[in-house]
C-alpha atoms as a PDB file:
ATOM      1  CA  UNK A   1       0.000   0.000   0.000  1.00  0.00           C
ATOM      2  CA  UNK A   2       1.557   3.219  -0.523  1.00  0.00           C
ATOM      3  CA  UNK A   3       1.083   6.628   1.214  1.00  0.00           C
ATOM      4  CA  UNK A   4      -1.211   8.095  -1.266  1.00  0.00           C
ATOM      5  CA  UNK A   5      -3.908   4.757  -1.568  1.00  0.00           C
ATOM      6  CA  UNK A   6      -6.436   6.343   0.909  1.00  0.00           C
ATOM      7  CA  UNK A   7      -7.031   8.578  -1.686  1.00  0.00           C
ATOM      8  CA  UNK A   8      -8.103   6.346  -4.457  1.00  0.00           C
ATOM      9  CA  UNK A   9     -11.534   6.649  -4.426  1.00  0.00           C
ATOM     10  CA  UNK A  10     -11.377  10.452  -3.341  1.00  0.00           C
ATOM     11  CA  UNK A  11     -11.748  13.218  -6.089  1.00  0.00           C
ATOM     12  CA  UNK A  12      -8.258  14.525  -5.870  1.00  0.00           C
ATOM     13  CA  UNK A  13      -6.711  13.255  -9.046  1.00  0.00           C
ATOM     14  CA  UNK A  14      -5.438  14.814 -12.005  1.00  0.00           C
ATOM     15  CA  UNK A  15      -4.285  13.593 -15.136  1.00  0.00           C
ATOM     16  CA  UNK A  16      -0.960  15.946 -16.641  1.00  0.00           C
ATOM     17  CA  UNK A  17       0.900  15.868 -19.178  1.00  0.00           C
ATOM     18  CA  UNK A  18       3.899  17.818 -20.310  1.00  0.00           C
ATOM     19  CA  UNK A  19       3.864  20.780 -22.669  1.00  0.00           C
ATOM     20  CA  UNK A  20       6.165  23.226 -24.318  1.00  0.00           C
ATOM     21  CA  UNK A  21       5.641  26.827 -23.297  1.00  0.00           C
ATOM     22  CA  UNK A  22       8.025  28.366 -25.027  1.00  0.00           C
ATOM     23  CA  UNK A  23      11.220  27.387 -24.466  1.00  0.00           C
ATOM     24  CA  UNK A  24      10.359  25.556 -21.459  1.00  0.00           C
ATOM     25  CA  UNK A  25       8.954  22.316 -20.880  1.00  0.00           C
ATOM     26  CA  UNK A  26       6.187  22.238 -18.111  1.00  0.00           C
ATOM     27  CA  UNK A  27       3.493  19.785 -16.152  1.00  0.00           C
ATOM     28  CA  UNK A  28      -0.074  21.242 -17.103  1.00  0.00           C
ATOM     29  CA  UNK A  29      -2.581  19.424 -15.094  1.00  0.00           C
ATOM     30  CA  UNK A  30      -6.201  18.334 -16.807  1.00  0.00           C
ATOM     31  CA  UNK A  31      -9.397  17.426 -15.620  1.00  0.00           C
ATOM     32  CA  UNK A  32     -10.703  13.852 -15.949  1.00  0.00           C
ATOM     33  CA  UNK A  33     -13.892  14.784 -17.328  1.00  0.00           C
ATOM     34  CA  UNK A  34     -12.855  17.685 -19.419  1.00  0.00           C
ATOM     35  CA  UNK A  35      -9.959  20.258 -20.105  1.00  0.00           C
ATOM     36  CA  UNK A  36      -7.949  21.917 -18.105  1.00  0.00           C
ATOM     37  CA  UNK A  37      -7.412  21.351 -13.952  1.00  0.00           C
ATOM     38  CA  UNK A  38      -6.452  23.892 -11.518  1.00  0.00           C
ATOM     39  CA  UNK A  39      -4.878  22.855  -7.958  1.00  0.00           C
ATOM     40  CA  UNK A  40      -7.469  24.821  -6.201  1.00  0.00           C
ATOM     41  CA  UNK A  41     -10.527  24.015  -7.638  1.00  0.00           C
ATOM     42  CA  UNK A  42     -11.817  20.590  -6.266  1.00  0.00           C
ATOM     43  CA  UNK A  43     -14.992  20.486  -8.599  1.00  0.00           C
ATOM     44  CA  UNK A  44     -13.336  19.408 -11.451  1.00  0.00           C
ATOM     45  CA  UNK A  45     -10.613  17.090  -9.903  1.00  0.00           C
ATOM     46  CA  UNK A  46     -11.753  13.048 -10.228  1.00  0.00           C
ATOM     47  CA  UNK A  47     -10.598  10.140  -8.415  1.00  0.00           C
ATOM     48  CA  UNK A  48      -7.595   8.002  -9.503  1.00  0.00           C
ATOM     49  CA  UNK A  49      -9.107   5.510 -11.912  1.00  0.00           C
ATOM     50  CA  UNK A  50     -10.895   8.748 -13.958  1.00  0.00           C
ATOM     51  CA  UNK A  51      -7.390  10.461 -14.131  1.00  0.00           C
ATOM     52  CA  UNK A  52      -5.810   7.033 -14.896  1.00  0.00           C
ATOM     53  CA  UNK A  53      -8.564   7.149 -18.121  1.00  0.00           C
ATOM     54  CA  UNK A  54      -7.797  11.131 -19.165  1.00  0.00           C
ATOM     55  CA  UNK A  55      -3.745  10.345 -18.790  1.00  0.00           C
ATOM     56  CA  UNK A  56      -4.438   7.749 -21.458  1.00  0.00           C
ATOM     57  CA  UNK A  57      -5.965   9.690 -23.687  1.00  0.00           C
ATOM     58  CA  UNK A  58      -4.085  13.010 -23.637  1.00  0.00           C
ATOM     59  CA  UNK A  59      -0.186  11.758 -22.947  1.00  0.00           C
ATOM     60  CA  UNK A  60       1.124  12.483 -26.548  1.00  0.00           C
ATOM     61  CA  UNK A  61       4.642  10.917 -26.071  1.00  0.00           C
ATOM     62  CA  UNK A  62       5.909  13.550 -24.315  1.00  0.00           C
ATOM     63  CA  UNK A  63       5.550  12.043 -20.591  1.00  0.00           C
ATOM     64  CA  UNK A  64       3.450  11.883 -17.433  1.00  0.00           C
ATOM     65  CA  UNK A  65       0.194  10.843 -16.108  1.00  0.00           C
ATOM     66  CA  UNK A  66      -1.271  11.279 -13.203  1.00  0.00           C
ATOM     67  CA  UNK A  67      -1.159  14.400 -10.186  1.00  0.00           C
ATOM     68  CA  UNK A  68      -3.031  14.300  -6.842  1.00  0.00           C
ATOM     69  CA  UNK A  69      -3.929  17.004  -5.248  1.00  0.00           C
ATOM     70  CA  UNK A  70      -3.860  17.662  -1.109  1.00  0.00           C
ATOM     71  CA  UNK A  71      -5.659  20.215  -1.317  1.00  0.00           C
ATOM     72  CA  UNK A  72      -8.426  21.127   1.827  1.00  0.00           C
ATOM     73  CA  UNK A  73      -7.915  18.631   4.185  1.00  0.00           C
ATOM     74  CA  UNK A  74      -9.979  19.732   6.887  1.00  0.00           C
ATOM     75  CA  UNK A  75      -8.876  21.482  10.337  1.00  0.00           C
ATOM     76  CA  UNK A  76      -6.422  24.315  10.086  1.00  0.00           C
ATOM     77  CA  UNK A  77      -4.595  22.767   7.454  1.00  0.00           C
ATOM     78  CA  UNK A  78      -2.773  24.597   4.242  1.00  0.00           C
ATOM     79  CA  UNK A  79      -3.858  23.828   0.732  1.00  0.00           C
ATOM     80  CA  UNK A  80      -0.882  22.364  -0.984  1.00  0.00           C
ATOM     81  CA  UNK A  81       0.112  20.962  -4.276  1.00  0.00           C
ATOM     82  CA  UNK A  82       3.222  18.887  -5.076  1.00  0.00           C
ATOM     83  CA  UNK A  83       5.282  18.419  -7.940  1.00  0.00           C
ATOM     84  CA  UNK A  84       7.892  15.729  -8.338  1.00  0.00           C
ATOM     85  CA  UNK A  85       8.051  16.509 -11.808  1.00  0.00           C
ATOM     86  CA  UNK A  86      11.659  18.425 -11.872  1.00  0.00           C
ATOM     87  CA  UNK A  87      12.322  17.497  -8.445  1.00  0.00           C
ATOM     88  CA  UNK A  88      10.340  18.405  -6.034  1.00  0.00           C
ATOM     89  CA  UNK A  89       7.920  21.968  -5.978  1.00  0.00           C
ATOM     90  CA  UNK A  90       5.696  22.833  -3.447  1.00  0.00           C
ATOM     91  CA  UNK A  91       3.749  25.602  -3.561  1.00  0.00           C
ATOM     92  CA  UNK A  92       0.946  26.654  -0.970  1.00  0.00           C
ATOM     93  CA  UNK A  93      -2.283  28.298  -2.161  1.00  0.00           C
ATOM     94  CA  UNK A  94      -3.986  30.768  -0.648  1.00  0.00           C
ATOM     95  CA  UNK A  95      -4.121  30.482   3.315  1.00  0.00           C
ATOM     96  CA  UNK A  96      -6.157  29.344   6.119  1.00  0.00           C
ATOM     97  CA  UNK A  97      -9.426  27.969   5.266  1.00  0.00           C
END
């Protein structure tokens, strides 16, 4: 089991997939029902196997698959997102909920 399995079933997946933008190469993060995902809007985040789906139909040989996001976890807990992509980016949204 790993750390991130009590999550499978909860709507905090993404599906991603790397893009040029300009002369950079970055992770963009999609929805599993339809276009584009942002790390602080839960509505349109899915569960793992509905990312797992999306990844499979938008990876275009240029690499990735599949992003979770922490987002609110309850409490007095930070939204986060992390990024393992080029080692590892976290970045906190907004503050206290």
């Amino acid at each position: 089991m790993t750390a991130f399995a009590a999550f499978t079933n909860e709507r905090r997946r993404v599906a991603r997939r790397n893009e040029r933008r300009g002369d950079m190469q970055t992770t963009v993060p999609y929805s599993p029902h339809s276009g584009h995902a942002k790390s602080d809007d839960p509505a349109i985040w899915g569960t793992r196997p509905e990312a797992a789906v999306r990844a499979a139909e938008i990876i275009d040989g240029q690499g990735r698959g599949i992003g979770i996001e922490l987002g609110y976890l309850g409490g007095d807990i930070y939204p986060v997102e992390i990024d393992f992509g080029r080692g590892m980016q976290l970045w906190i949204r907004g503050g206290r909920r």
